[in-house]
Protein backbone atom coordinates (compact mmCIF):
# COMPACT_ATOMS: atom_id res chain seq x y z
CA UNK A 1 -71.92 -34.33 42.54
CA UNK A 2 -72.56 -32.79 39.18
CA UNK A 3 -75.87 -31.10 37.31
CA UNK A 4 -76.88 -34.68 35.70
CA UNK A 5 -76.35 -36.40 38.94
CA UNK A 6 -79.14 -33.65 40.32
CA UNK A 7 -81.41 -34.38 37.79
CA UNK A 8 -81.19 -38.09 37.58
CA UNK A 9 -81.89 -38.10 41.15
CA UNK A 10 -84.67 -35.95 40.58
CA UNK A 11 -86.41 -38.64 38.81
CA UNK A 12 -85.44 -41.83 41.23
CA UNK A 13 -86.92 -39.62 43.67
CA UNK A 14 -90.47 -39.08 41.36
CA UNK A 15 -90.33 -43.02 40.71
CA UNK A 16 -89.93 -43.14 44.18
CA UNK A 17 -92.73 -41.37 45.45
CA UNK A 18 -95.69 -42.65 42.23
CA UNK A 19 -94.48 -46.12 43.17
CA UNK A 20 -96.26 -45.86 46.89
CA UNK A 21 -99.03 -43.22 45.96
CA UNK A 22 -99.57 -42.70 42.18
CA UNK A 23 -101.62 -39.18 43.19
CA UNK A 24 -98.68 -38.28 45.43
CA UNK A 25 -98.10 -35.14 43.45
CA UNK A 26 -101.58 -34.56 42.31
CA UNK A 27 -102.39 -34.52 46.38
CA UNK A 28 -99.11 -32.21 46.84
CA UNK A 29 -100.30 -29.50 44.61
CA UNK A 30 -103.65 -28.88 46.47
CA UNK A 31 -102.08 -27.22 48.83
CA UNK A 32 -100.15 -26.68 52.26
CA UNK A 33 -101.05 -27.08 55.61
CA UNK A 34 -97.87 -27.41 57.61
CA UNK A 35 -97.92 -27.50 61.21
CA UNK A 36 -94.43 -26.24 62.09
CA UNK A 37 -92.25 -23.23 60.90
CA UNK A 38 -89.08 -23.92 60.75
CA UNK A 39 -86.28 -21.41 60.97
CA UNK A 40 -82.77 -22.74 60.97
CA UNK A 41 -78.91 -22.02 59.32
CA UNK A 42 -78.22 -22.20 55.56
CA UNK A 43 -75.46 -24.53 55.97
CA UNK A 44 -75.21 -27.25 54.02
CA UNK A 45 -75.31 -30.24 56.39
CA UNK A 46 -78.24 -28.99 58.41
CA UNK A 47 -81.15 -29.90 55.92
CA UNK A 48 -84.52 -29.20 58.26
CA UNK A 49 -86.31 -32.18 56.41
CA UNK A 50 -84.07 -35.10 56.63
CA UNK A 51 -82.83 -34.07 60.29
CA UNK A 52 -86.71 -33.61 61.64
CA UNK A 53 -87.22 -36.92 59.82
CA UNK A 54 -90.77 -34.97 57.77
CA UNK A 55 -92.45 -35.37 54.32
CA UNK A 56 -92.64 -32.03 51.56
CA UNK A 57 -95.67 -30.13 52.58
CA UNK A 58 -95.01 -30.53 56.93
CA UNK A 59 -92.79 -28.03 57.40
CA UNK A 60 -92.79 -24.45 56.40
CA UNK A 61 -88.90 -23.53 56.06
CA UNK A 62 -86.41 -20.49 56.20
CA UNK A 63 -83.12 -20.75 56.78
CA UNK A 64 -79.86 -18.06 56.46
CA UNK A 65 -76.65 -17.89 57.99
CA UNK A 66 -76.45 -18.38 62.02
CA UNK A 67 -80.52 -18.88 61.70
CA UNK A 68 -81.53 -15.36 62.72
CA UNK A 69 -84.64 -13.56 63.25
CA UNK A 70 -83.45 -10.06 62.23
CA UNK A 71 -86.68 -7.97 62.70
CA UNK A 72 -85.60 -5.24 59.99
CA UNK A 73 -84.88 -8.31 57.79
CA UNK A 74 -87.81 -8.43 55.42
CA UNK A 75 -87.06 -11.94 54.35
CA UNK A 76 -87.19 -13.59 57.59
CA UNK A 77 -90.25 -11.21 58.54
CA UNK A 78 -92.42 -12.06 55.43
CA UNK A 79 -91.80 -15.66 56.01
CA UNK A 80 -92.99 -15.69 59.99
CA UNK A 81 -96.22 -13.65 59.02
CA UNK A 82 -96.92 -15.78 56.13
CA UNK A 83 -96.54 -18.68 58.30
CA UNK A 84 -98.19 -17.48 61.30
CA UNK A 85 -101.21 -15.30 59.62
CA UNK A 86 -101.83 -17.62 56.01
CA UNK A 87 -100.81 -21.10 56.85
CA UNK A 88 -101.44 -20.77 60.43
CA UNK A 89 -98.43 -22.96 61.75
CA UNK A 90 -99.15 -23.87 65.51
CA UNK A 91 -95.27 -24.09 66.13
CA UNK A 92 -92.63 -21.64 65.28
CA UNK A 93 -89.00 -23.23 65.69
CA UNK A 94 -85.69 -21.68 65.64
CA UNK A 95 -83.02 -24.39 64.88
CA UNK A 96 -78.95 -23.37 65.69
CA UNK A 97 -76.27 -25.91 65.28
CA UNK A 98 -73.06 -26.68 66.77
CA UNK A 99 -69.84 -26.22 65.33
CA UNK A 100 -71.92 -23.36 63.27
CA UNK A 101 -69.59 -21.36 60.91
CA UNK A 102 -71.65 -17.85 61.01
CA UNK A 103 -71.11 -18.05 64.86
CA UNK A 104 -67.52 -18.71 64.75
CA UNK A 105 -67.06 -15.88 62.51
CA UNK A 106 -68.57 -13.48 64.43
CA UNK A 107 -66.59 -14.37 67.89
CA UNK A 108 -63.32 -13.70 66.20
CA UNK A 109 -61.95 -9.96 65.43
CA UNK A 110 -61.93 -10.31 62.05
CA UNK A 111 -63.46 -8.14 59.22
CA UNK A 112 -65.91 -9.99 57.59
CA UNK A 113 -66.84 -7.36 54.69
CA UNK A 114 -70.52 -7.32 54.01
CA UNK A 115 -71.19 -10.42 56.56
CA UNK A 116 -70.00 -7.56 59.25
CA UNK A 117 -73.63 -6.20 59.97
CA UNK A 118 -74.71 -9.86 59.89
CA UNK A 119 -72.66 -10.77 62.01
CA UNK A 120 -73.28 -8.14 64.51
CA UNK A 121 -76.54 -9.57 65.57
CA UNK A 122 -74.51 -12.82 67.25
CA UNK A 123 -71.96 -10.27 68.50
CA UNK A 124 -74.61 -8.53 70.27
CA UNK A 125 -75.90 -12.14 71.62
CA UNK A 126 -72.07 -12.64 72.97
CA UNK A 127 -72.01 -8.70 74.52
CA UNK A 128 -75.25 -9.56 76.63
CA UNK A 129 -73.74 -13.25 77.74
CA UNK A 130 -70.11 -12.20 77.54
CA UNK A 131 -69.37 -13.04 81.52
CA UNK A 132 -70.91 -16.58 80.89
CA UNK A 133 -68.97 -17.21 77.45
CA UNK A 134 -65.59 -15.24 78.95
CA UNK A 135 -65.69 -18.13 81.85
CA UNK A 136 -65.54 -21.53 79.84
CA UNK A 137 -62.13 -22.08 79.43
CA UNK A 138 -62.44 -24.82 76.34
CA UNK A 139 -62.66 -22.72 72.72
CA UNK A 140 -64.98 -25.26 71.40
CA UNK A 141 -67.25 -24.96 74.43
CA UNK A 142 -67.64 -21.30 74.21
CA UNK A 143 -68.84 -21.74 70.80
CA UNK A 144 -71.46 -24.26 71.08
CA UNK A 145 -73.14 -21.93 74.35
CA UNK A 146 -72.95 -19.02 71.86
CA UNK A 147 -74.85 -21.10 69.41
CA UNK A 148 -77.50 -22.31 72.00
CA UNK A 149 -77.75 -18.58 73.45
CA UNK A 150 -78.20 -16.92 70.23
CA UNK A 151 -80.93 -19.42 69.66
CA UNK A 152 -82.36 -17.73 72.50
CA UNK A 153 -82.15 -14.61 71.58
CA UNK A 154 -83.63 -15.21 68.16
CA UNK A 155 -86.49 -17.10 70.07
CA UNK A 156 -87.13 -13.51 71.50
CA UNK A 157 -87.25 -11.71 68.97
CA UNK A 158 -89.53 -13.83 67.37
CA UNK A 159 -91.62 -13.03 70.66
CA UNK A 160 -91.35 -9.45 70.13
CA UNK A 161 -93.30 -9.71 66.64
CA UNK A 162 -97.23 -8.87 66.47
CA UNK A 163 -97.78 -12.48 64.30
CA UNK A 164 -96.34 -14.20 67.20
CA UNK A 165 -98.45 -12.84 69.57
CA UNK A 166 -101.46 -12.70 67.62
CA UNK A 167 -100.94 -16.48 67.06
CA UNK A 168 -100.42 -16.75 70.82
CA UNK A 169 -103.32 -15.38 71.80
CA UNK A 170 -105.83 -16.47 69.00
CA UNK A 171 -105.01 -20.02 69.11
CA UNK A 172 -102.23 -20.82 71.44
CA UNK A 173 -99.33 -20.85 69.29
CA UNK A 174 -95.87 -22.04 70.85
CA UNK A 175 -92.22 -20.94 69.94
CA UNK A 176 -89.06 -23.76 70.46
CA UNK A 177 -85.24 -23.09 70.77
CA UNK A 178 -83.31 -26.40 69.34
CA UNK A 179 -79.81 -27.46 68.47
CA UNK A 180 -78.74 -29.73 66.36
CA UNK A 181 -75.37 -32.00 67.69
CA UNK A 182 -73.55 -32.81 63.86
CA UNK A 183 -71.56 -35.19 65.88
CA UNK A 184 -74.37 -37.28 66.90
CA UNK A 185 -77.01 -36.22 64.40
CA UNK A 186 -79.50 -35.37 67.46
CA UNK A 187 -81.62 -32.94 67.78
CA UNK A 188 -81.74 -31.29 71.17
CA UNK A 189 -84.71 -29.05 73.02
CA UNK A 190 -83.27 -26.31 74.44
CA UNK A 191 -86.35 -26.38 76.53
CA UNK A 192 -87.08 -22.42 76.45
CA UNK A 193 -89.90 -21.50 78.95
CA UNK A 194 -91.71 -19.83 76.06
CA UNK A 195 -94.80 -18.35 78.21
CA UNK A 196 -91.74 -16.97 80.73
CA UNK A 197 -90.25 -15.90 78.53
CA UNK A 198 -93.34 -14.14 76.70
CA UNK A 199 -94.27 -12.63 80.01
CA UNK A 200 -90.61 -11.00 81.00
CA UNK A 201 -90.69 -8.85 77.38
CA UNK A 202 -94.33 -8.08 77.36
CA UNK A 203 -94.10 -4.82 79.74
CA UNK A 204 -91.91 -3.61 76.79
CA UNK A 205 -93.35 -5.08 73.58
CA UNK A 206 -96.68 -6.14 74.44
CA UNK A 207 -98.39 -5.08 71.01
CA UNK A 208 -102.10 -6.23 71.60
């Protein structure tokens, strides 16, 4: 793949688009109205578009390594109360992936550098679940539960946030934990019971 390859794709992909709707980028520029935010892992086979099968202007996306919701990361936190407050997204979606690289990195003692406070989050994940993860015997295994866990735990901590539960309680606004299998190219619902969930936290972070 090189720059010209890029931009000579660029314009198959304009071609493309004014061959089946000659306003399709006239329309585009009006505005967005997407219905999901999508927050998943920066690595470069998990693309939230192609795998979630959606058009430009659906999805509202943020992705970094090990897709966390760090709540003193202002990046992530502009993007979920952008979403949530402007564009008023009625699904908030937090996307891990197995065989993920970020999580890997952060079950093994190594130093990382400047990834080590990073990685510290998913560490944390693996010190709240470490009897669980301790028992599977398989390497491999151990991994992908980290992966689905820590999509749990970012799922929380979306909770936690005051957009989330504004959204919640203005108009009903629901937060997902998925995975996606690289192997198969499936995307699987973890199936979080987001309103249990939501109630076992409130006591402590019940902001409204």
């Amino acid at each position: 793949m090189t720059i010209d390859t890029i931009f000579q794709n660029n314009e198959k992909w304009i071609a493309e688009k004014l061959a089946v709707n000659k306003d399709y980028f006239n329309d585009l520029s009006k505005g967005q109205s997407p219905e999901f935010l999508y927050i998943g892992c920066s690595d470069s086979r998990v693309t939230a578009e192609d795998l979630m099968g959606v058009q430009p202007g659906e999805v509202f996306v943020h992705r970094n390594i090990a897709n966390l919701v760090n709540n003193v990361d202002l990046n992530v936190m502009a993007v979920v109360n952008y979403a949530l407050r402007h564009l008023k997204v009625n699904h908030v979606v937090v996307c891990g992936h197995y065989n993920c690289g970020g999580v890997k990195a952060a079950m093994e003692p190594v130093d990382m550098g400047i990834l080590n406070p990073w990685l510290r989050n998913i560490r944390d994940v693996y010190r709240l679940h470490k009897e669980e993860l301790n028992a599977i015997g398989d390497t491999e295994a151990r991994y992908n539960r980290l992966v689905e866990l820590n999509v749990e735990e970012q799922c929380l901590n979306l909770i936690k946030t005051a957009a989330v539960q504004e959204a919640y309680r203005d108009r009903g606004v629901v937060v997902h934990g998925w995975v996606f299998d690289i192997r198969s190219g499936k995307l699987i619902d973890l199936k979080i019971d987001f309103e249990k969930k939501l109630e076992s936290i409130m006591e402590i972070y019940n902001l409204y």
